[in-house]
N, C-alpha and C. Protein backbone atom coordinates (compact mmCIF):
# COMPACT_ATOMS: atom_id res chain seq x y z
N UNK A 1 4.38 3.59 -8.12
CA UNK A 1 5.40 2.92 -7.33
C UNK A 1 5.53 3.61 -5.99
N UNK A 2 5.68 2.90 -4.46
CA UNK A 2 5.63 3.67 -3.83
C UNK A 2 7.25 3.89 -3.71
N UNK A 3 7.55 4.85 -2.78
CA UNK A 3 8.75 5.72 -2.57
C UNK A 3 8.99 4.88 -1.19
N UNK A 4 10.76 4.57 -1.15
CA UNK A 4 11.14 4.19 -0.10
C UNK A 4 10.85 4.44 1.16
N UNK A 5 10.63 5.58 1.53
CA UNK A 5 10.46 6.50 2.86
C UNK A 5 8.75 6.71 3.07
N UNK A 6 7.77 5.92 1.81
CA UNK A 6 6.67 6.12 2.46
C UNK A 6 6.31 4.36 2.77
N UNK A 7 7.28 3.71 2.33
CA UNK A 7 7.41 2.33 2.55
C UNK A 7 7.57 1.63 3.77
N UNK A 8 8.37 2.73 4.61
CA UNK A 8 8.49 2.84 5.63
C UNK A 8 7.66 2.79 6.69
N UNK A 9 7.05 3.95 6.03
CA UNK A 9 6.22 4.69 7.14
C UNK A 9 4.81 4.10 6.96
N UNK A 10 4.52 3.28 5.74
CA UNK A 10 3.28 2.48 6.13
C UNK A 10 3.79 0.72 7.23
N UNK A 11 4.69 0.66 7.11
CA UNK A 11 4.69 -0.33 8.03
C UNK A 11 5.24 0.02 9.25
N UNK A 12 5.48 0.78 10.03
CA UNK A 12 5.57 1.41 11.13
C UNK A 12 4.14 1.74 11.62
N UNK A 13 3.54 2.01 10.51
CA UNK A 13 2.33 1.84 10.68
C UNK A 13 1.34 0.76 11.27
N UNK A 14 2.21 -0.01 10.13
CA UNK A 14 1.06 -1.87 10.39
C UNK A 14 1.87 -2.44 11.73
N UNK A 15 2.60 -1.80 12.13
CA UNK A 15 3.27 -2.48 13.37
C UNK A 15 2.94 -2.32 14.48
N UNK A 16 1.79 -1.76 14.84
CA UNK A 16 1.14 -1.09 16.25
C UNK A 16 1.20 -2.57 16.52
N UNK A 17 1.59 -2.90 17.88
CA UNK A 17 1.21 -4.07 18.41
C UNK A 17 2.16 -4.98 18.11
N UNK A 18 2.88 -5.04 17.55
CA UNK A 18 3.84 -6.24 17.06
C UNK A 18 5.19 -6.67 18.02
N UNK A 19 5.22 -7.44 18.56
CA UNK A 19 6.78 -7.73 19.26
C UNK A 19 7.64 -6.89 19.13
N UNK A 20 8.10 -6.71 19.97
CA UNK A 20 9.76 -6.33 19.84
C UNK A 20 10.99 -6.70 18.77
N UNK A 21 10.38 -8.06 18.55
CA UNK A 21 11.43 -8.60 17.85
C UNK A 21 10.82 -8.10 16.31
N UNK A 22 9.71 -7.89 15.94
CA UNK A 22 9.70 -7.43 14.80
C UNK A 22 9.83 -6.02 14.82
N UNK A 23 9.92 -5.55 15.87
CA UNK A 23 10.01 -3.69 15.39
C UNK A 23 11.62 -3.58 15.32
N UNK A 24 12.19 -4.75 15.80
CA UNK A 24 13.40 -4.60 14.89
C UNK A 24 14.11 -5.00 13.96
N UNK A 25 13.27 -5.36 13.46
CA UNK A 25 13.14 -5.41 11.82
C UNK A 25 13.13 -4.36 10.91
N UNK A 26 12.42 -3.22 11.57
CA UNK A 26 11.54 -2.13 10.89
C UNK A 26 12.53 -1.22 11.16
N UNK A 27 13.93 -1.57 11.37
CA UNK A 27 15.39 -0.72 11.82
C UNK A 27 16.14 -1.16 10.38
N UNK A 28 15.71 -2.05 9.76
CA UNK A 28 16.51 -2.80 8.76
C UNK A 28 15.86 -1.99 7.28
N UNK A 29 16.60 -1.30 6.26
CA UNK A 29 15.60 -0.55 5.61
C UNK A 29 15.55 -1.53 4.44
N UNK A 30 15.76 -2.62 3.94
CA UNK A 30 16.13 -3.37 2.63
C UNK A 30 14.35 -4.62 3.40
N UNK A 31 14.05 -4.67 5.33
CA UNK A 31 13.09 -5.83 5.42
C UNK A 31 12.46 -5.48 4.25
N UNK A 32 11.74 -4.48 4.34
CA UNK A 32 9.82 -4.31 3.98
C UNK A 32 9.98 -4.57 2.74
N UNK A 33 11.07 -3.72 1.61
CA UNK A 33 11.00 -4.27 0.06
C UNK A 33 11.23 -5.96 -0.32
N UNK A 34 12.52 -6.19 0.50
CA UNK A 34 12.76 -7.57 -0.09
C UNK A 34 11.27 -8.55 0.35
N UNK A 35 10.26 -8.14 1.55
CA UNK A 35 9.27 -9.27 2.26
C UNK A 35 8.16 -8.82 0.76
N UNK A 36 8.47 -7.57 0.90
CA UNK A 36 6.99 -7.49 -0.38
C UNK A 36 7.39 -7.82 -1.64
N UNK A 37 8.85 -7.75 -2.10
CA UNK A 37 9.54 -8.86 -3.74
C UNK A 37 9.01 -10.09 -3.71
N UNK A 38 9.37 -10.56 -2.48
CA UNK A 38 8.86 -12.50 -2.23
C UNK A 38 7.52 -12.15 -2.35
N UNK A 39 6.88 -12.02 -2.28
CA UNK A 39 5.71 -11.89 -1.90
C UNK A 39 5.03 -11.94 -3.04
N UNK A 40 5.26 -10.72 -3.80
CA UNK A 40 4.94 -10.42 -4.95
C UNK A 40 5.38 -11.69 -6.30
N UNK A 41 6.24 -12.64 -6.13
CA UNK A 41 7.00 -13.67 -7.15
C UNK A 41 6.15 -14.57 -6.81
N UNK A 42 5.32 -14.64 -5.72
CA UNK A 42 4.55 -16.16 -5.63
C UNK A 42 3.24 -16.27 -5.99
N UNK A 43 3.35 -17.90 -6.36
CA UNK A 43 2.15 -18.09 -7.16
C UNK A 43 1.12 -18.25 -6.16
N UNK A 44 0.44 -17.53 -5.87
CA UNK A 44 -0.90 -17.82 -4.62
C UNK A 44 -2.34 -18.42 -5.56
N UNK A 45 -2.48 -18.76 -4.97
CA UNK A 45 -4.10 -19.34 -5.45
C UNK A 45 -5.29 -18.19 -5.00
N UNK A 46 -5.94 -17.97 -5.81
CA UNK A 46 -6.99 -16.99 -5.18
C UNK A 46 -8.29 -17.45 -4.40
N UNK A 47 -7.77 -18.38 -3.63
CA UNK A 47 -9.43 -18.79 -2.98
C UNK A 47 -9.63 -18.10 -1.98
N UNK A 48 -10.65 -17.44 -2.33
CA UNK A 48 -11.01 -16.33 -1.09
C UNK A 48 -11.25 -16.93 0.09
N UNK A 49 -11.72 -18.07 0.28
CA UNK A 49 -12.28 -18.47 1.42
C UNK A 49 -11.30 -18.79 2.54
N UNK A 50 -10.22 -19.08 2.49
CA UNK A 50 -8.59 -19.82 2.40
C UNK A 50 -7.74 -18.73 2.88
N UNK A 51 -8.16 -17.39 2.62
CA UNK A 51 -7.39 -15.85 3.14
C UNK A 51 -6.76 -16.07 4.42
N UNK A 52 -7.56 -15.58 5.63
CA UNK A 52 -6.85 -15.86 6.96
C UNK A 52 -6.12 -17.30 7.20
N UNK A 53 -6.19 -18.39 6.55
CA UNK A 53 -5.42 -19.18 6.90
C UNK A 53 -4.33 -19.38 6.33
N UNK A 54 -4.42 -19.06 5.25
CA UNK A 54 -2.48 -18.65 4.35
C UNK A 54 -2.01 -17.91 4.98
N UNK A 55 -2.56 -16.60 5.57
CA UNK A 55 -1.33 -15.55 6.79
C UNK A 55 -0.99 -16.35 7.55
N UNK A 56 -1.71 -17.26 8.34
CA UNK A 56 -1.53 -17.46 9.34
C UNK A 56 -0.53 -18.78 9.16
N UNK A 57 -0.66 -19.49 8.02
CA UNK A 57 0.68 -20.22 7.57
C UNK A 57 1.69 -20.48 7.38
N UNK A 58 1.80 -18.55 7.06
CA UNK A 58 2.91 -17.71 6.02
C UNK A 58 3.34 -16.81 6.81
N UNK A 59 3.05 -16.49 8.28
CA UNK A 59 3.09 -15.68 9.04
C UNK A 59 4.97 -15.62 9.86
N UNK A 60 5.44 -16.62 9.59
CA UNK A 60 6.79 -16.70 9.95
C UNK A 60 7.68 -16.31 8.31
N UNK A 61 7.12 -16.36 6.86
CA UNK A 61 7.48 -16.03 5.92
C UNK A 61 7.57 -14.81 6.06
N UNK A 62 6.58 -13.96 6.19
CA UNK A 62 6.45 -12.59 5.77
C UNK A 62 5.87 -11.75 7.04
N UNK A 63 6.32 -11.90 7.77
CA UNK A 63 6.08 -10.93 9.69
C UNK A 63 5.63 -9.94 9.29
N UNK A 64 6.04 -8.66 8.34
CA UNK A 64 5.48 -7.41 8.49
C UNK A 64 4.44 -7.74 7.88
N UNK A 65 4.50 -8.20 6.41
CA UNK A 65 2.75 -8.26 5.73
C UNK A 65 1.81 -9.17 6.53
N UNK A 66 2.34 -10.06 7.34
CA UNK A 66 1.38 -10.83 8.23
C UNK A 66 0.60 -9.73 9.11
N UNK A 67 1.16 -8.96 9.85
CA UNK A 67 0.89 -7.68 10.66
C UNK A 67 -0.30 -7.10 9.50
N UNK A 68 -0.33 -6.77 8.55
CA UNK A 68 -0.68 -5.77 8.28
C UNK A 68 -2.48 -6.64 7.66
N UNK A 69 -2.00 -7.76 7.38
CA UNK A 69 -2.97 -8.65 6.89
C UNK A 69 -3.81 -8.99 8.13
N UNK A 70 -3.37 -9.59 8.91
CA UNK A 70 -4.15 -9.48 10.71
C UNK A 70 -5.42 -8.41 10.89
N UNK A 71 -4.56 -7.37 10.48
CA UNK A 71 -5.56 -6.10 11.02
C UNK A 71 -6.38 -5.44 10.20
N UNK A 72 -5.86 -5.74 8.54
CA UNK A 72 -6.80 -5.25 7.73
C UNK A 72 -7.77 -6.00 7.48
N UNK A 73 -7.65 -7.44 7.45
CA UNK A 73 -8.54 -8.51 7.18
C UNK A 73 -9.87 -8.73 8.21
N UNK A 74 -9.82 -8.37 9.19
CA UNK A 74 -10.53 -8.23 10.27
C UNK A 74 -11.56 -7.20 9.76
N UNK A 75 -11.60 -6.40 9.12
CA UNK A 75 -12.44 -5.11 8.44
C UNK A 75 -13.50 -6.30 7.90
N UNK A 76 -14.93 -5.57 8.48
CA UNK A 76 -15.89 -6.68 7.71
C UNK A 76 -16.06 -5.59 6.14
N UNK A 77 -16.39 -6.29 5.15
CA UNK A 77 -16.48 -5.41 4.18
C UNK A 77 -17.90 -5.33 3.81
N UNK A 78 -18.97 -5.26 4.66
CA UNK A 78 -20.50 -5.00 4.89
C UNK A 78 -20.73 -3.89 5.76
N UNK A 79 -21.67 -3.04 5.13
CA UNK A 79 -22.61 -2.74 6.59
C UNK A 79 -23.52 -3.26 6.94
N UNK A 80 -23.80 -4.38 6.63
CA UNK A 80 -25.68 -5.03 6.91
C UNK A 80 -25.57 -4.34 8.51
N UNK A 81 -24.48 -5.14 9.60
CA UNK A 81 -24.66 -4.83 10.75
C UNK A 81 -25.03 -3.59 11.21
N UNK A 82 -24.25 -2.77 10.76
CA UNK A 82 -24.49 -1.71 11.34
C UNK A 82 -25.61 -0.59 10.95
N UNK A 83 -26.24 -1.33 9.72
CA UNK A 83 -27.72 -0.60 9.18
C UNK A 83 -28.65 -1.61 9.94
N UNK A 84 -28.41 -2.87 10.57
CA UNK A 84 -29.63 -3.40 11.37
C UNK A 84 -29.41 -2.66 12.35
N UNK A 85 -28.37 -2.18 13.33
CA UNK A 85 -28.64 -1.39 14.40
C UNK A 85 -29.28 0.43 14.23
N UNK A 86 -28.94 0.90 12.92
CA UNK A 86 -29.80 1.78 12.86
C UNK A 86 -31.14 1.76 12.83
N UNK A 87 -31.04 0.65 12.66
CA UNK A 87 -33.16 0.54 11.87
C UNK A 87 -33.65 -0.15 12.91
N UNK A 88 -33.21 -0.57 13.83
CA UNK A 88 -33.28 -1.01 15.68
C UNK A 88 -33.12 0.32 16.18
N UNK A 89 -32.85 1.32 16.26
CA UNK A 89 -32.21 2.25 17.08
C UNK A 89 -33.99 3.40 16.47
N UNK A 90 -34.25 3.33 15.03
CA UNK A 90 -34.77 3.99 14.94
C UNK A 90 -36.21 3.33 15.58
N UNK A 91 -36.92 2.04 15.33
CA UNK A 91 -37.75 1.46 15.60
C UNK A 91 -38.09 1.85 17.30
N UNK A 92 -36.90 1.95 17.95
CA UNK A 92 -36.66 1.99 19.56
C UNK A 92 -37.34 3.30 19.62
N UNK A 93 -36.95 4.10 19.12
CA UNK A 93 -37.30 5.62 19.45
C UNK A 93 -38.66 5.90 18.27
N UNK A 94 -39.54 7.06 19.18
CA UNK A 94 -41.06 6.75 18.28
C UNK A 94 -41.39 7.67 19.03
N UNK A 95 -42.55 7.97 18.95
CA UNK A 95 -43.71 8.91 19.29
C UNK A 95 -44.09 8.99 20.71
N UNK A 96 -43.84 7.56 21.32
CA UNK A 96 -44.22 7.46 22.78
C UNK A 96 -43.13 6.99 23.77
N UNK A 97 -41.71 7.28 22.75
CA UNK A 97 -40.82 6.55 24.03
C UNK A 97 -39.59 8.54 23.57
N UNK A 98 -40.22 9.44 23.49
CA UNK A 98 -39.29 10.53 23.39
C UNK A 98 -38.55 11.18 24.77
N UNK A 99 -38.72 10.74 25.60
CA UNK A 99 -38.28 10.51 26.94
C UNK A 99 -37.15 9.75 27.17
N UNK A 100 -36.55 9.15 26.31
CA UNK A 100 -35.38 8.57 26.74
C UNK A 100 -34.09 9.19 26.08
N UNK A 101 -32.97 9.01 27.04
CA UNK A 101 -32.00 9.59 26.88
C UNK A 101 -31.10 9.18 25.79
N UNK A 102 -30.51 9.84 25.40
CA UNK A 102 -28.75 8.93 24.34
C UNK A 102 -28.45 7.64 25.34
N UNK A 103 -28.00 8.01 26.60
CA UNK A 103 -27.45 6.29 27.13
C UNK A 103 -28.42 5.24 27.14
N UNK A 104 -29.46 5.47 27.14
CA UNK A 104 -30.20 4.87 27.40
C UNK A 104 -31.03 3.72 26.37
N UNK A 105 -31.45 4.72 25.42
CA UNK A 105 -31.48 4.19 23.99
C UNK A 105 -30.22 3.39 23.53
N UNK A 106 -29.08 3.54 23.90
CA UNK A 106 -27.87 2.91 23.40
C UNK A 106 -27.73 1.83 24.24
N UNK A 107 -28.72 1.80 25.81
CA UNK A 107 -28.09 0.52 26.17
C UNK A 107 -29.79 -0.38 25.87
N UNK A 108 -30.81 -0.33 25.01
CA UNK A 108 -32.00 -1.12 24.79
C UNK A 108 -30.78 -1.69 23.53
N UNK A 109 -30.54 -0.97 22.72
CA UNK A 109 -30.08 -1.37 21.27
C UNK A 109 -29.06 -2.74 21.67
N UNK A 110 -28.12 -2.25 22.61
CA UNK A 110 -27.00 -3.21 22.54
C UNK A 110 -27.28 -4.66 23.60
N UNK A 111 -28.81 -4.21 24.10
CA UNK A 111 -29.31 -5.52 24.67
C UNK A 111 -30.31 -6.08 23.67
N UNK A 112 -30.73 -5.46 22.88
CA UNK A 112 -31.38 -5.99 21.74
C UNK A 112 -30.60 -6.62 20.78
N UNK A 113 -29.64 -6.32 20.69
CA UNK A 113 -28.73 -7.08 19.54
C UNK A 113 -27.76 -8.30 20.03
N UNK A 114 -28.02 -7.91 21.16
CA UNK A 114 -27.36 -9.48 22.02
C UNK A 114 -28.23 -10.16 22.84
N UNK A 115 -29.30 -10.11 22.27
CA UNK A 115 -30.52 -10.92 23.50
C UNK A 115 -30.24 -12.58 23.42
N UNK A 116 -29.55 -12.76 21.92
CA UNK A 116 -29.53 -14.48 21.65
C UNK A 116 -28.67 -14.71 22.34
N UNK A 117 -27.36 -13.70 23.21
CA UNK A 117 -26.36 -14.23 24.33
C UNK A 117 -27.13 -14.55 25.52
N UNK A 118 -27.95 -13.82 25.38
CA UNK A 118 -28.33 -13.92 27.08
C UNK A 118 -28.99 -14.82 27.59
């Protein structure tokens, strides 16, 4: 169970960025339990696919967990990406290109991985 005062302090947390009008909310010590009781009593459907658009539904229901859902949900939960840019980064660098610098190598990679923008 968490403890009132760390209840707190994780949504002071999730509040970087949030209006004014919700950081005064986060003055009220009964918001964060009673938004996460409701929260917790409802029957949600689990369709994963459907996630960001229930916050964004529910986002006048529940302001702080909306906050916190915004920013955690955004987390890709892969690395494919970021193991294709290693294995680009390593391919880049070789036997005959040891002459190039850190910036430099970092700016082939990040034009290599956006060449389909260009």
């Amino acid at each position: 169970m968490v403890k009132h005062g760390e209840l707190q302090s994780l949504f002071a947390l999730g509040a970087e960025g949030s209006s004014s009008e919700d950081e005064s909310c986060l003055d009220d010590c009964n918001r964060p339990t009673a938004e996460i009781q409701s929260f917790l009593k409802l029957k949600i459907l689990r369709d994963k696919h459907m996630v960001c658009e229930w916050w964004e539904g529910n986002k006048s229901q529940f302001p702080l967990l909306y906050n916190f859902a915004a920013k955690y949900l955004a987390i890709l939960a892969t690395s494919a990406s970021s193991e294709r840019s290693f294995s680009k980064a390593g391919s880049t660098i070789g036997k005959l290109r040891t002459r190039l610098t850190g910036q430099h190598i970092d700016e082939i990679n990040v034009l290599h991985c956006n060449s389909s923008l260009l």
